[in-house]
N, C-alpha and C. Protein backbone atom coordinates (compact mmCIF):
# COMPACT_ATOMS: atom_id res chain seq x y z
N UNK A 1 85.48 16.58 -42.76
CA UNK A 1 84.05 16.80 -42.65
C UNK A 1 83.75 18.30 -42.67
N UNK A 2 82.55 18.56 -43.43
CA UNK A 2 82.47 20.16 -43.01
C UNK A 2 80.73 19.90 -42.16
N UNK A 3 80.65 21.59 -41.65
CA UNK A 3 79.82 22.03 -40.79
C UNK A 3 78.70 22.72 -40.96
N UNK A 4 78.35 23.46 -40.19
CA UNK A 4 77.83 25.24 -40.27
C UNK A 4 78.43 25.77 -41.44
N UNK A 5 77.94 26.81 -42.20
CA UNK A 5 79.11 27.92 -42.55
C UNK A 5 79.55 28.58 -41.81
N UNK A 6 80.74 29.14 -42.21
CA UNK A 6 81.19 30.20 -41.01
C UNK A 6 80.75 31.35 -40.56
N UNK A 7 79.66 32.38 -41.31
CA UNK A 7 78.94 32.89 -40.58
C UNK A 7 78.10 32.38 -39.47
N UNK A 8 77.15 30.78 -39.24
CA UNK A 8 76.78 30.69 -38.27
C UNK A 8 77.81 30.16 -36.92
N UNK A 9 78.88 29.89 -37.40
CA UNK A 9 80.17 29.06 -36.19
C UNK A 9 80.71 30.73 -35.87
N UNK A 10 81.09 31.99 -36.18
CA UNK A 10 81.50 33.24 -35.85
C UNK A 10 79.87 33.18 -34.57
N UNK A 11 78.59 33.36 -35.21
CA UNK A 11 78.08 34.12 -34.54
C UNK A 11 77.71 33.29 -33.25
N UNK A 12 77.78 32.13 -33.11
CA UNK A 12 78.10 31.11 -32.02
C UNK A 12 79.11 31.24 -30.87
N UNK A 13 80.17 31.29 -32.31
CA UNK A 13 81.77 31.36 -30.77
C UNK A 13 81.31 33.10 -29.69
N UNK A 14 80.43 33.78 -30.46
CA UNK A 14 80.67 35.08 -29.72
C UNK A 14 79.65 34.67 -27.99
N UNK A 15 79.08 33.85 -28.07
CA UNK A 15 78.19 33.44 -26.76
C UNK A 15 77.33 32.63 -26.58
N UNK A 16 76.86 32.12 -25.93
CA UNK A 16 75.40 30.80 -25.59
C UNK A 16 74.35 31.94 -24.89
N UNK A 17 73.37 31.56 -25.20
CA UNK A 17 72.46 32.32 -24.90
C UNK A 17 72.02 31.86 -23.62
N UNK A 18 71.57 32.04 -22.09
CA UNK A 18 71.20 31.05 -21.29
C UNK A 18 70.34 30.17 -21.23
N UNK A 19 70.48 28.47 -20.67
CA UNK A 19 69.62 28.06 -20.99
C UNK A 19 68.06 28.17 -20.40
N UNK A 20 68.03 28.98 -19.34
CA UNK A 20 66.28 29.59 -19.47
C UNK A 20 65.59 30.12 -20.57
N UNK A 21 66.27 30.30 -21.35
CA UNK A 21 65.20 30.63 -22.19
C UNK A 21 65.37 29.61 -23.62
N UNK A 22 65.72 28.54 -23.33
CA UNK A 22 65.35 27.30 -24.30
C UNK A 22 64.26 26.94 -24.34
N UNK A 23 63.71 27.03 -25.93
CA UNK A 23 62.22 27.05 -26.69
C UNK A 23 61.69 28.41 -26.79
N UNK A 24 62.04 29.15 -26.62
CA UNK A 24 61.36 30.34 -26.95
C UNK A 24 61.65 30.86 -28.55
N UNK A 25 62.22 30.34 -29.59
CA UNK A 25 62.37 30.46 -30.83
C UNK A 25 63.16 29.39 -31.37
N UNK A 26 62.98 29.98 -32.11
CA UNK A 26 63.78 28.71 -33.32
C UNK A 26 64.98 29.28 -34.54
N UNK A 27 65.93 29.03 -33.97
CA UNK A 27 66.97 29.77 -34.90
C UNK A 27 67.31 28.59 -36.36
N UNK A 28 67.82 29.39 -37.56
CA UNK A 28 68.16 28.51 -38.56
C UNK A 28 69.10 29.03 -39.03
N UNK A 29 70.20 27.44 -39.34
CA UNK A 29 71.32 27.78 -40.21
C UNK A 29 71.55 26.75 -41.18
N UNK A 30 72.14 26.83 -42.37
CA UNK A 30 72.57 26.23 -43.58
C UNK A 30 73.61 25.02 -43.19
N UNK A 31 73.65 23.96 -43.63
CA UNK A 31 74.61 23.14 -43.38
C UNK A 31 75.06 22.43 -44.32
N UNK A 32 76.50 22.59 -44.20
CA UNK A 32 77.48 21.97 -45.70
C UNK A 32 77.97 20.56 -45.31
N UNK A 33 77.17 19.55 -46.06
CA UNK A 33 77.63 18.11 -45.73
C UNK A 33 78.06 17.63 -47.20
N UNK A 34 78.73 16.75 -47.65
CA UNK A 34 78.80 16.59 -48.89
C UNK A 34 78.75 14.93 -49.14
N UNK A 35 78.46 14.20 -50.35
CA UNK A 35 78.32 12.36 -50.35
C UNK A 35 79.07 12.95 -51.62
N UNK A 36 80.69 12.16 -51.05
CA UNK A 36 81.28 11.74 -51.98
C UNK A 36 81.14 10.27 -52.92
N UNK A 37 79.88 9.79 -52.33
CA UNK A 37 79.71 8.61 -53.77
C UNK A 37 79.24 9.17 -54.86
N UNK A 38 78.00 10.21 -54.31
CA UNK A 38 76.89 10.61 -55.71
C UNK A 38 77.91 11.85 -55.85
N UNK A 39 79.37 12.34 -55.27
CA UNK A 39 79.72 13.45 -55.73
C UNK A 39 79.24 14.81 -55.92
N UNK A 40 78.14 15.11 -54.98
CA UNK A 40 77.27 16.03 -54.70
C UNK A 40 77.23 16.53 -53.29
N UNK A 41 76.80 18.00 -53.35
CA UNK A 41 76.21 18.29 -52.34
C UNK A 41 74.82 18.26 -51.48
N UNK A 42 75.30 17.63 -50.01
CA UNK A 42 73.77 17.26 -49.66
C UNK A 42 73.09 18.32 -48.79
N UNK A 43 71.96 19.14 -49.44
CA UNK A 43 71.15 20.18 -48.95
C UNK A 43 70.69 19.94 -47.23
N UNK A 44 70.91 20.74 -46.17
CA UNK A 44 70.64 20.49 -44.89
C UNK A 44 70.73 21.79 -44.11
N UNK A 45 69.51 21.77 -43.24
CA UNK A 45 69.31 22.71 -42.90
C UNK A 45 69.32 22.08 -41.15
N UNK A 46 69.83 23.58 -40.41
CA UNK A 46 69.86 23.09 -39.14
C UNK A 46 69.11 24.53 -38.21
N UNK A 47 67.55 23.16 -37.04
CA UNK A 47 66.62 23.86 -36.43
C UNK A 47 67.25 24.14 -35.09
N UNK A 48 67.48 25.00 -34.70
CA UNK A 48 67.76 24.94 -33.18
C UNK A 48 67.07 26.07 -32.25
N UNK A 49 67.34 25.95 -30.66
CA UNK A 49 66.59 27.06 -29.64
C UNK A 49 67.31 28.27 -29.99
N UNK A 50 66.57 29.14 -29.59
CA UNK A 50 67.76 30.15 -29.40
C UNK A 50 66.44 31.24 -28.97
N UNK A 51 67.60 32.45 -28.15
CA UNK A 51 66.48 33.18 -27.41
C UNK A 51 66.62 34.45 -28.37
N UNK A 52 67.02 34.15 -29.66
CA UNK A 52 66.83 35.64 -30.13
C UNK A 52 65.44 35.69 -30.90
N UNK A 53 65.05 36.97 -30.57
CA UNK A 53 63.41 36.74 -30.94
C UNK A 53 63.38 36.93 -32.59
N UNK A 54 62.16 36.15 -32.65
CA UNK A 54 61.18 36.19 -34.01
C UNK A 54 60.53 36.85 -34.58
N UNK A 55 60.58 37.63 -35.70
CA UNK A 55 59.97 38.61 -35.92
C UNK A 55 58.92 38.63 -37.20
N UNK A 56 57.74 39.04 -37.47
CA UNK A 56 57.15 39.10 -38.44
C UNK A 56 57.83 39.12 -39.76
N UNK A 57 58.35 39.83 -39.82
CA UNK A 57 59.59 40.45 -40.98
C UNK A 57 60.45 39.19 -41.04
N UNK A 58 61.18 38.37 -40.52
CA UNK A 58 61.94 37.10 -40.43
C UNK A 58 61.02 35.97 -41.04
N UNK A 59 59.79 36.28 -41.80
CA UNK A 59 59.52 34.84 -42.18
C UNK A 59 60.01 34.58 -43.26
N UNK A 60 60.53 33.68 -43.30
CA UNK A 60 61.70 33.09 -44.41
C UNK A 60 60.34 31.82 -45.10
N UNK A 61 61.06 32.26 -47.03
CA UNK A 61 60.43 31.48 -47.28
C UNK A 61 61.42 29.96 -48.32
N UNK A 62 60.28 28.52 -48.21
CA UNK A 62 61.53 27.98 -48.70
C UNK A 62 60.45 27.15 -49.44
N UNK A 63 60.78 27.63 -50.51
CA UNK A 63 60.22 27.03 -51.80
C UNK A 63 58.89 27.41 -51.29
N UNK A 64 57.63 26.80 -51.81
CA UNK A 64 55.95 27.28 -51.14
C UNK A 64 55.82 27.31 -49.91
N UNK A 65 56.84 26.60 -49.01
CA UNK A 65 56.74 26.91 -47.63
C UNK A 65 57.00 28.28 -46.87
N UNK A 66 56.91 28.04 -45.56
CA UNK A 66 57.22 29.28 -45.07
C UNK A 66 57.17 29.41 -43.23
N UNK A 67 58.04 29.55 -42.50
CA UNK A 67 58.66 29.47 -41.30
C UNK A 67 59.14 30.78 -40.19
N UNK A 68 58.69 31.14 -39.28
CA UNK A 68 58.88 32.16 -38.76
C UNK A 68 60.47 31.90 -37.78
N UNK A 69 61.42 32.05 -38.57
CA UNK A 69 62.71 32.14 -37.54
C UNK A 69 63.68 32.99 -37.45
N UNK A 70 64.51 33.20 -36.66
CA UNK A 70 65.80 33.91 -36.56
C UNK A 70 67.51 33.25 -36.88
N UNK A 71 67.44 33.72 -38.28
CA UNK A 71 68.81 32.85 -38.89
C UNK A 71 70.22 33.71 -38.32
N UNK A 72 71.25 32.92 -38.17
CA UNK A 72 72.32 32.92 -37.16
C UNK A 72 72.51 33.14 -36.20
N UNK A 73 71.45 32.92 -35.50
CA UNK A 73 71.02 33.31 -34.23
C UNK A 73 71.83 32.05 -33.41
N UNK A 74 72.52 32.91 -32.03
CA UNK A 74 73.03 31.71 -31.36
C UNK A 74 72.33 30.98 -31.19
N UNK A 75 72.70 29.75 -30.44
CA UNK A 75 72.18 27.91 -30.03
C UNK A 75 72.03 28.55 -28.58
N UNK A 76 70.97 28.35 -28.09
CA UNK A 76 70.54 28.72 -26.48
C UNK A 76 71.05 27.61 -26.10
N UNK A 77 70.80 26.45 -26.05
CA UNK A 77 71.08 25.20 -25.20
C UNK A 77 72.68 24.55 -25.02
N UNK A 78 73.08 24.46 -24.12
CA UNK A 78 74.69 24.15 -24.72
C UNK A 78 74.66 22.23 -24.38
N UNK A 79 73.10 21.62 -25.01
CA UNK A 79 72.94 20.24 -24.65
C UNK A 79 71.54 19.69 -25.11
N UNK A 80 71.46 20.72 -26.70
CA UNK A 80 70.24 20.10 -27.55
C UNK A 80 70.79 19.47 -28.42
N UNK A 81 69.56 18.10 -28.00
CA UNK A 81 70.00 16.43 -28.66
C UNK A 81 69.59 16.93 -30.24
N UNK A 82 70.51 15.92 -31.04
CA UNK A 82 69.98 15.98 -32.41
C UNK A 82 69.05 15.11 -32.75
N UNK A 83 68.29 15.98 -33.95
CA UNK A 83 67.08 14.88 -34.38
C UNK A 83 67.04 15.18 -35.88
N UNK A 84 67.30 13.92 -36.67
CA UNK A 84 67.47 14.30 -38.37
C UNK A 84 66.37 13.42 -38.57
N UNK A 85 65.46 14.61 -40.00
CA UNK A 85 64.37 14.08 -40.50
C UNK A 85 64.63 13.99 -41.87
N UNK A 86 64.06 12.54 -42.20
CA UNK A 86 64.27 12.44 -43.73
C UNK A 86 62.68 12.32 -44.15
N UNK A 87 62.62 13.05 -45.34
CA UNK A 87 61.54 13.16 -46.16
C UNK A 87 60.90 11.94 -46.89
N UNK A 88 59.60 11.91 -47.92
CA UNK A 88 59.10 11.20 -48.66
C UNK A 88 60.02 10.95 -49.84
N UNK A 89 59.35 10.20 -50.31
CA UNK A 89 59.60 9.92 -51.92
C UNK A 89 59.49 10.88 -52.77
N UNK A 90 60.17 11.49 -53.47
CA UNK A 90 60.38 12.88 -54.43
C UNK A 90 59.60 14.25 -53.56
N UNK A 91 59.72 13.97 -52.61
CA UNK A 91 58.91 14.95 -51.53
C UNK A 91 60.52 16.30 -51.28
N UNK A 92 60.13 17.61 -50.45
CA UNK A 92 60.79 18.24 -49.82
C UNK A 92 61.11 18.09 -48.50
N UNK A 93 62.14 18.56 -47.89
CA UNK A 93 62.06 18.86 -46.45
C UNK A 93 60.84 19.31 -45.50
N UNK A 94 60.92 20.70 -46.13
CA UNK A 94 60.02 21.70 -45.75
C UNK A 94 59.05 21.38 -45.44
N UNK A 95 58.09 19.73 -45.53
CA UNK A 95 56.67 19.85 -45.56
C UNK A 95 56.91 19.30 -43.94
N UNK A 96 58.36 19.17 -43.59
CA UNK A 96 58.13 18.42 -41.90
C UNK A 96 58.83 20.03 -41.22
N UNK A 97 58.23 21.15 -41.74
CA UNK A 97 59.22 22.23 -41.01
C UNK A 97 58.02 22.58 -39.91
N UNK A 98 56.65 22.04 -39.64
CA UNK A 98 56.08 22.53 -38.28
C UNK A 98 56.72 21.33 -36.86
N UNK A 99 56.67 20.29 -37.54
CA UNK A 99 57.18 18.97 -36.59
C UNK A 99 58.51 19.18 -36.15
N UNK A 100 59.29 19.86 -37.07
CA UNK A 100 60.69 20.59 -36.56
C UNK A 100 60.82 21.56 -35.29
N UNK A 101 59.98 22.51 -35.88
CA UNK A 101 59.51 23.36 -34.80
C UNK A 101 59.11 23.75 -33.64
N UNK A 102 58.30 22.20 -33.94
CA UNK A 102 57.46 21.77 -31.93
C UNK A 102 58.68 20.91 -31.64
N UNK A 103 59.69 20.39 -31.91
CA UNK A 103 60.87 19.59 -31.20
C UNK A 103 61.76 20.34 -30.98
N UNK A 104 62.54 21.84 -31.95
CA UNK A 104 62.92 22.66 -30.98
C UNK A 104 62.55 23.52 -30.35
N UNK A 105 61.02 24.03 -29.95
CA UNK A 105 60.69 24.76 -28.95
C UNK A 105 60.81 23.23 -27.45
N UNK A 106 60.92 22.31 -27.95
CA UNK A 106 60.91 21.12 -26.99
C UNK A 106 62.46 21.17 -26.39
N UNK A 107 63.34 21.70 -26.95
CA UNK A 107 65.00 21.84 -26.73
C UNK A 107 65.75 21.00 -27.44
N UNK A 108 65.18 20.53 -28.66
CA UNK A 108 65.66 19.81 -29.57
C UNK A 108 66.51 20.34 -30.97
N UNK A 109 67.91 19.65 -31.65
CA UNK A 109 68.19 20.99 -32.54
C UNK A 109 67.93 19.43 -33.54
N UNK A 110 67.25 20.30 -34.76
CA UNK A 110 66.88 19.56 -35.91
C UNK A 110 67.59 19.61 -37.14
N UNK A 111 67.72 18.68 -37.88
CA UNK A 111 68.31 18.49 -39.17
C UNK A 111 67.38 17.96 -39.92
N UNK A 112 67.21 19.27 -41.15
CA UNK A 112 66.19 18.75 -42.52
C UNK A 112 67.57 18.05 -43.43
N UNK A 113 66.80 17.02 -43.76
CA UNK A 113 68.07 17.05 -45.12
C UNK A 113 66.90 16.66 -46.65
N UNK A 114 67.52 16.92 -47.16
CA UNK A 114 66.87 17.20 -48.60
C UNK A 114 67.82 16.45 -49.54
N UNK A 115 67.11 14.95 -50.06
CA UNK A 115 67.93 13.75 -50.38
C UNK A 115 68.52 14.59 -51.87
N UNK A 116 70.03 14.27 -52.10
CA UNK A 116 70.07 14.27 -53.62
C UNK A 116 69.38 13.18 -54.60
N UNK A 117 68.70 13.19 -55.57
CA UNK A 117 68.63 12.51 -56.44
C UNK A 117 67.14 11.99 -56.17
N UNK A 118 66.46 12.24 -54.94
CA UNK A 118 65.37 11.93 -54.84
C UNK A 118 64.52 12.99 -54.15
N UNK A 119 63.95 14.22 -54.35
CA UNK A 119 63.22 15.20 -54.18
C UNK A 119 62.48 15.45 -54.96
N UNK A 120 62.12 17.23 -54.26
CA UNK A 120 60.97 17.43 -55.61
C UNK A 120 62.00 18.00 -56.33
N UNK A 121 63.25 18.29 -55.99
CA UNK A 121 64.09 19.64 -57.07
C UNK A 121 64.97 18.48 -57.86
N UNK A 122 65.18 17.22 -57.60
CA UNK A 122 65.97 16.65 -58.20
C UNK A 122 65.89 15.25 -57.75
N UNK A 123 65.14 14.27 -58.88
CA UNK A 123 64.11 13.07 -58.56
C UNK A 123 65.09 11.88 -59.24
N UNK A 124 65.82 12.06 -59.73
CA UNK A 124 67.17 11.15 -60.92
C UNK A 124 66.96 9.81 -60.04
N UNK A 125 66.92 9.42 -59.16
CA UNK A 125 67.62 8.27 -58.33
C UNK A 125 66.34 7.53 -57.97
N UNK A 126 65.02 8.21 -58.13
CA UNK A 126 63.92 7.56 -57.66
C UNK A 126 63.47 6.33 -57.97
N UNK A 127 63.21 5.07 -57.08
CA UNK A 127 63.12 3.85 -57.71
C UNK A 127 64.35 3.09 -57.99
N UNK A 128 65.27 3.62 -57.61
CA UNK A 128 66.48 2.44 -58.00
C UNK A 128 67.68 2.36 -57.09
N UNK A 129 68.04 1.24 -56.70
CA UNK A 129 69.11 0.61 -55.74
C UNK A 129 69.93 1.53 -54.79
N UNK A 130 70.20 2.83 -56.16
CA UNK A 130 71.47 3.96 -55.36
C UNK A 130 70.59 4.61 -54.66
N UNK A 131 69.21 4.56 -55.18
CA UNK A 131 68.28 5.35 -53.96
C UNK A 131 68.37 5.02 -52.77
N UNK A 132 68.44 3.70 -52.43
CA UNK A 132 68.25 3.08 -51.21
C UNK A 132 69.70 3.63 -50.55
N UNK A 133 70.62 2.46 -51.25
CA UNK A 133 71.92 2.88 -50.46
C UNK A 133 72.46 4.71 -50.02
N UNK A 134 71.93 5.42 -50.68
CA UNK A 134 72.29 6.73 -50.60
C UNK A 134 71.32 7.79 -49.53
N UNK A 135 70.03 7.55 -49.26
CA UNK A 135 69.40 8.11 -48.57
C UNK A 135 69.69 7.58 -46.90
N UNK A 136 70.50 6.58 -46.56
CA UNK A 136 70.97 6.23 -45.30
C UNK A 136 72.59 7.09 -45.03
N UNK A 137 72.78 6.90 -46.33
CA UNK A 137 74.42 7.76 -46.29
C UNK A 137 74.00 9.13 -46.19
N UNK A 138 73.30 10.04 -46.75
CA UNK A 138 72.55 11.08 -46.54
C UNK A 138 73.15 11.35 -45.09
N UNK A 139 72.05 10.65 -44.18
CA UNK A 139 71.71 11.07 -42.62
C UNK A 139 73.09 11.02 -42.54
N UNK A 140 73.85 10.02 -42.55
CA UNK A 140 74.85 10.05 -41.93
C UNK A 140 75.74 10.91 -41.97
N UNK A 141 75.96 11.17 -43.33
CA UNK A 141 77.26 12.51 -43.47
C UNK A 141 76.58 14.02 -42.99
N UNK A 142 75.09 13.63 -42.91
CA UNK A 142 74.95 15.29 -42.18
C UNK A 142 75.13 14.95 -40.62
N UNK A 143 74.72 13.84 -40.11
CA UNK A 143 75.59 13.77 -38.87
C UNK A 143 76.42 13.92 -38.34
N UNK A 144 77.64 13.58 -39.52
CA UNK A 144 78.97 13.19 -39.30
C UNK A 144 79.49 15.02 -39.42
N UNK A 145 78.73 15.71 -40.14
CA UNK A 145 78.84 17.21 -40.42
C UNK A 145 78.57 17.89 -38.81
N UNK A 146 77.54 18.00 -37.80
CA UNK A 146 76.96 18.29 -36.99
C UNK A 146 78.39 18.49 -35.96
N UNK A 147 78.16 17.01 -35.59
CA UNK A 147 79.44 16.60 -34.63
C UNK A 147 80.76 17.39 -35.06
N UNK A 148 81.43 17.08 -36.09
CA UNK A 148 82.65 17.45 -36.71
C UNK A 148 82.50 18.90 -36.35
N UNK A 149 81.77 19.84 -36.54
CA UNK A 149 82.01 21.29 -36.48
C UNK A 149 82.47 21.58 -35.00
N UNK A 150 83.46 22.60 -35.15
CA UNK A 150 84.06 22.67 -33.48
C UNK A 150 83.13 23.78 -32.51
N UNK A 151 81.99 24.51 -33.96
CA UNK A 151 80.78 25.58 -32.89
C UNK A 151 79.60 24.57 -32.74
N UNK A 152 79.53 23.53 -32.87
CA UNK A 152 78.45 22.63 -32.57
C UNK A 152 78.67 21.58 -32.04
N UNK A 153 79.87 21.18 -31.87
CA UNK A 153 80.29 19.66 -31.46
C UNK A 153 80.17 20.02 -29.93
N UNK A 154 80.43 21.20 -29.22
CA UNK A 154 80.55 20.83 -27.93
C UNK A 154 79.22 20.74 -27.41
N UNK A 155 78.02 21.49 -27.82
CA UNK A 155 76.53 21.66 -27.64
C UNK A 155 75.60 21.00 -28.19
N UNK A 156 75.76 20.07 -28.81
CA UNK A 156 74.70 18.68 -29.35
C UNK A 156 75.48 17.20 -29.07
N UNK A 157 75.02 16.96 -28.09
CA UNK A 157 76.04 15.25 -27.81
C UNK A 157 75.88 14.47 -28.88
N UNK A 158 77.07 13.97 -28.56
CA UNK A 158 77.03 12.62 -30.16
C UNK A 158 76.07 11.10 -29.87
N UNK A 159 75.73 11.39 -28.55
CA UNK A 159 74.72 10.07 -28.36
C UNK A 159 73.07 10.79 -28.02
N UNK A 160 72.30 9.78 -28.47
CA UNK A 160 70.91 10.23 -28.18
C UNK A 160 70.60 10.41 -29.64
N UNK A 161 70.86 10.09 -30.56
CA UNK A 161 70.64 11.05 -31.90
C UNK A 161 69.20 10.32 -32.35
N UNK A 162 68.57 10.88 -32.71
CA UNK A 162 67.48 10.46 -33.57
C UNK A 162 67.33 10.34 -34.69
N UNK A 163 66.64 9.77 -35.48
CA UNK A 163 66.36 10.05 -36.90
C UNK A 163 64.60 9.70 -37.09
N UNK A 164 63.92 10.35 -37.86
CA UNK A 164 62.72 9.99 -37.96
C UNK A 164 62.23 10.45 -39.07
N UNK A 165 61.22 9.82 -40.26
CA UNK A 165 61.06 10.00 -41.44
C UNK A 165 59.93 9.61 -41.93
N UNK A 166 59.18 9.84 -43.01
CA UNK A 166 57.93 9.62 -43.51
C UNK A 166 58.19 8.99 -45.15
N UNK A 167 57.15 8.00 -44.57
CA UNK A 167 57.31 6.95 -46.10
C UNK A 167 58.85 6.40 -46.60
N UNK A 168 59.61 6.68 -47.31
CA UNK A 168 60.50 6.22 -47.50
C UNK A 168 61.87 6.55 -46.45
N UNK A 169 60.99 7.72 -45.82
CA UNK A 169 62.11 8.65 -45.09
C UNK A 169 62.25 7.35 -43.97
N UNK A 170 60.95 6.66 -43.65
CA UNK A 170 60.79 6.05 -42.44
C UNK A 170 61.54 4.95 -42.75
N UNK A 171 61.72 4.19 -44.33
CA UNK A 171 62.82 3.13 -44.37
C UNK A 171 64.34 4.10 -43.97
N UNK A 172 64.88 4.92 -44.60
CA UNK A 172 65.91 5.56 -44.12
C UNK A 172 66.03 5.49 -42.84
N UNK A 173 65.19 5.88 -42.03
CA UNK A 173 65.59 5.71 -40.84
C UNK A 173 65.78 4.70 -39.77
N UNK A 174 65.28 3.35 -40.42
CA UNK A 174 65.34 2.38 -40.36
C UNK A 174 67.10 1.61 -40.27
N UNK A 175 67.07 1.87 -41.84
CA UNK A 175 68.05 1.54 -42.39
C UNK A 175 69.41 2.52 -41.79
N UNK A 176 69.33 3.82 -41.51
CA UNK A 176 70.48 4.26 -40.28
C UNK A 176 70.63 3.26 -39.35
N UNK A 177 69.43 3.11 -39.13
CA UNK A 177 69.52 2.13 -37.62
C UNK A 177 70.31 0.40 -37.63
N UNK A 178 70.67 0.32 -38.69
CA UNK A 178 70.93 -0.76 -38.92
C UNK A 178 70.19 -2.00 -39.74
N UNK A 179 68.50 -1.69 -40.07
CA UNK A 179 67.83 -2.27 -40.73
C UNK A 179 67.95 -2.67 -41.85
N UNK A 180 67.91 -4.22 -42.08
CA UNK A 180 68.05 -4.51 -43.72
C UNK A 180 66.44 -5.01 -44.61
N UNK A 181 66.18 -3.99 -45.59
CA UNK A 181 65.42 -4.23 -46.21
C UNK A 181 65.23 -5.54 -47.22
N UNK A 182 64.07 -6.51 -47.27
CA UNK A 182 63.72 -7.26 -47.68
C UNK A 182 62.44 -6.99 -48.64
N UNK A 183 62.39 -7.78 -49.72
CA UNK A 183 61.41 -7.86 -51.03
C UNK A 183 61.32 -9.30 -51.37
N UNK A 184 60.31 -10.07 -50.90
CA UNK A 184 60.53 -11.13 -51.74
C UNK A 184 60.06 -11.32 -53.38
N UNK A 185 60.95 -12.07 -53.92
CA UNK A 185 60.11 -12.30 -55.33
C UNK A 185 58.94 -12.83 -56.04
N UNK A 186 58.09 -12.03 -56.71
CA UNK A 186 58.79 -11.10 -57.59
C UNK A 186 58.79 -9.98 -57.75
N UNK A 187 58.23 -9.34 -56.05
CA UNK A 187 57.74 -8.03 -56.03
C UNK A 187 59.38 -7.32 -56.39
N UNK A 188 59.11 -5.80 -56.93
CA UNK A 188 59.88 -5.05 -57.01
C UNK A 188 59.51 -3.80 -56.83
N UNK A 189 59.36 -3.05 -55.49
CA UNK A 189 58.83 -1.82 -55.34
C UNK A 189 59.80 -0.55 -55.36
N UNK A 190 61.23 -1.36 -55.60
CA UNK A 190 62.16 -0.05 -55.60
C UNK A 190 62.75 -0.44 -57.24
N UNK A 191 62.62 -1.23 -58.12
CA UNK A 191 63.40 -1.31 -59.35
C UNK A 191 64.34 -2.27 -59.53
N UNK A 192 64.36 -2.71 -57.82
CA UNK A 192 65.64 -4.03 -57.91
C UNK A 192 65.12 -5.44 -58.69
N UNK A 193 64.37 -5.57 -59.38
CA UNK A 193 64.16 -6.61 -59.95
C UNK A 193 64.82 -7.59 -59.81
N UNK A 194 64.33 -9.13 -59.61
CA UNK A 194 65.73 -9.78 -59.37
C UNK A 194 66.43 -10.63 -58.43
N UNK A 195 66.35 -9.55 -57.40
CA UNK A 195 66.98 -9.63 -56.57
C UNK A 195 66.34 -9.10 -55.16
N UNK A 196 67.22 -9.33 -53.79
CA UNK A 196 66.29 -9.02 -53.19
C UNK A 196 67.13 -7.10 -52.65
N UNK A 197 66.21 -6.22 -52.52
CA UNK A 197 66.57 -4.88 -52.14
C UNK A 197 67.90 -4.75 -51.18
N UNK A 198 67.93 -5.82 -50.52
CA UNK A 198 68.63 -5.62 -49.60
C UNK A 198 70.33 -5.64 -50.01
N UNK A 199 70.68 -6.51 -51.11
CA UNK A 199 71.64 -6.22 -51.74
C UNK A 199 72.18 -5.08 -52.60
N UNK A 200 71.39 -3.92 -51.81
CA UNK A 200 71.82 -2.46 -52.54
C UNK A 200 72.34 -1.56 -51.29
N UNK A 201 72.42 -2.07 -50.08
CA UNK A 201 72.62 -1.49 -49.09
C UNK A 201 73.92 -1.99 -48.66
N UNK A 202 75.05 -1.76 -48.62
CA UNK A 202 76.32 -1.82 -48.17
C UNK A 202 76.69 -2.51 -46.96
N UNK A 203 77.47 -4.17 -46.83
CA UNK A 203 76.97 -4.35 -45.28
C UNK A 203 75.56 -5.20 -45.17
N UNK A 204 74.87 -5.22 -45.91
CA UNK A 204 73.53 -5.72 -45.59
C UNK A 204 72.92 -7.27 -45.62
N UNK A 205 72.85 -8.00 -45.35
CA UNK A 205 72.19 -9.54 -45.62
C UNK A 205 71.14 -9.92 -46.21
N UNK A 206 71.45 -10.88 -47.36
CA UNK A 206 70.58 -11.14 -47.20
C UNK A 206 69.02 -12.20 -46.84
């Protein structure tokens, strides 16, 4: 599994910031998860506390968006729960980066992930079966990324995890949870024609 990059796991191992001053900013770092089905890399970004301050000059921009934080900035909390948000339908991350924001000034560390194959930068998968099955695998391998890193595994517990999502994000998060999607016939709102959706999800009944 991979993690952080190693610039943000160096600037971590050097200290925890105390936790009094959890929520007073919002630090950001890059995160390398990869889905070896679609053989790609899955884009993820990670929100967390941290008491190093924010500066005018630090607004980072990401794509038309734009976010006031402090990148590699240590993790203040040595016990902020994770919370992964999955996006719309050919949508970005970025449009949930204020809702990110108010959950880690809350002491929460956040995970954007930015689906392959179904965004605005890269839409290939939209409407069809691997969409489904792949946007649940998504969350997971950036999960499975979070935990696995040895500068984050000891300071985000592996239980409590959240996931929460808009429009399709909200079936994803569903479908982490164990949810099996149903279509009866002859609707077909994802392309599965046929059949019912739920036979695109790995594990699933129908």
């Amino acid at each position: 599994m991979t993690g952080v990059n190693p610039a943000s796991a160096a600037c971590w191992r050097r200290g925890v910031v105390p936790p009094s001053l959890v929520g007073s900013h919002v630090g950001l770092c890059a995160l390398a998860a990869v889905d070896p089905v679609q053989g790609v890399g899955i884009p993820a970004w990670l929100l967390y506390p941290t008491g190093a301050e924010e500066r005018i000059e630090r607004i980072e921009r990401f794509g038309p968006s734009e976010l006031s934080v402090a990148r590699e900035a240590p993790l203040a909390s040595p016990a902020a729960r994770l919370v992964v948000i999955s996006h719309g339908n050919s949508g970005p991350p970025w449009t949930h980066r204020t809702t990110a924001a108010h959950l880690v000034r809350a002491g929460f560390a956040v995970a954007l992930v930015e689906h392959p194959g179904n965004s605005r930068s890269d839409d290939a998968l939209a409407g069809t079966p691997a969409n489904l099955a792949g946007r649940p695998r998504h969350v997971r391998r950036v999960i499975d990324a979070v935990l696995a890193d040895p500068a984050l595994a000891p300071r985000i517990p592996a239980t409590g995890i959240a996931v929460r999502g808009h429009s399709i994000g909200a079936y994803t998060a569903l479908a982490v949870a164990g949810g099996q999607p149903r279509s009866p016939p002859p609707s077909s709102p994802t392309g599965c024609r046929g059949r019912s959706p739920s036979s695109a999800i790995p594990g699933s009944r129908r």
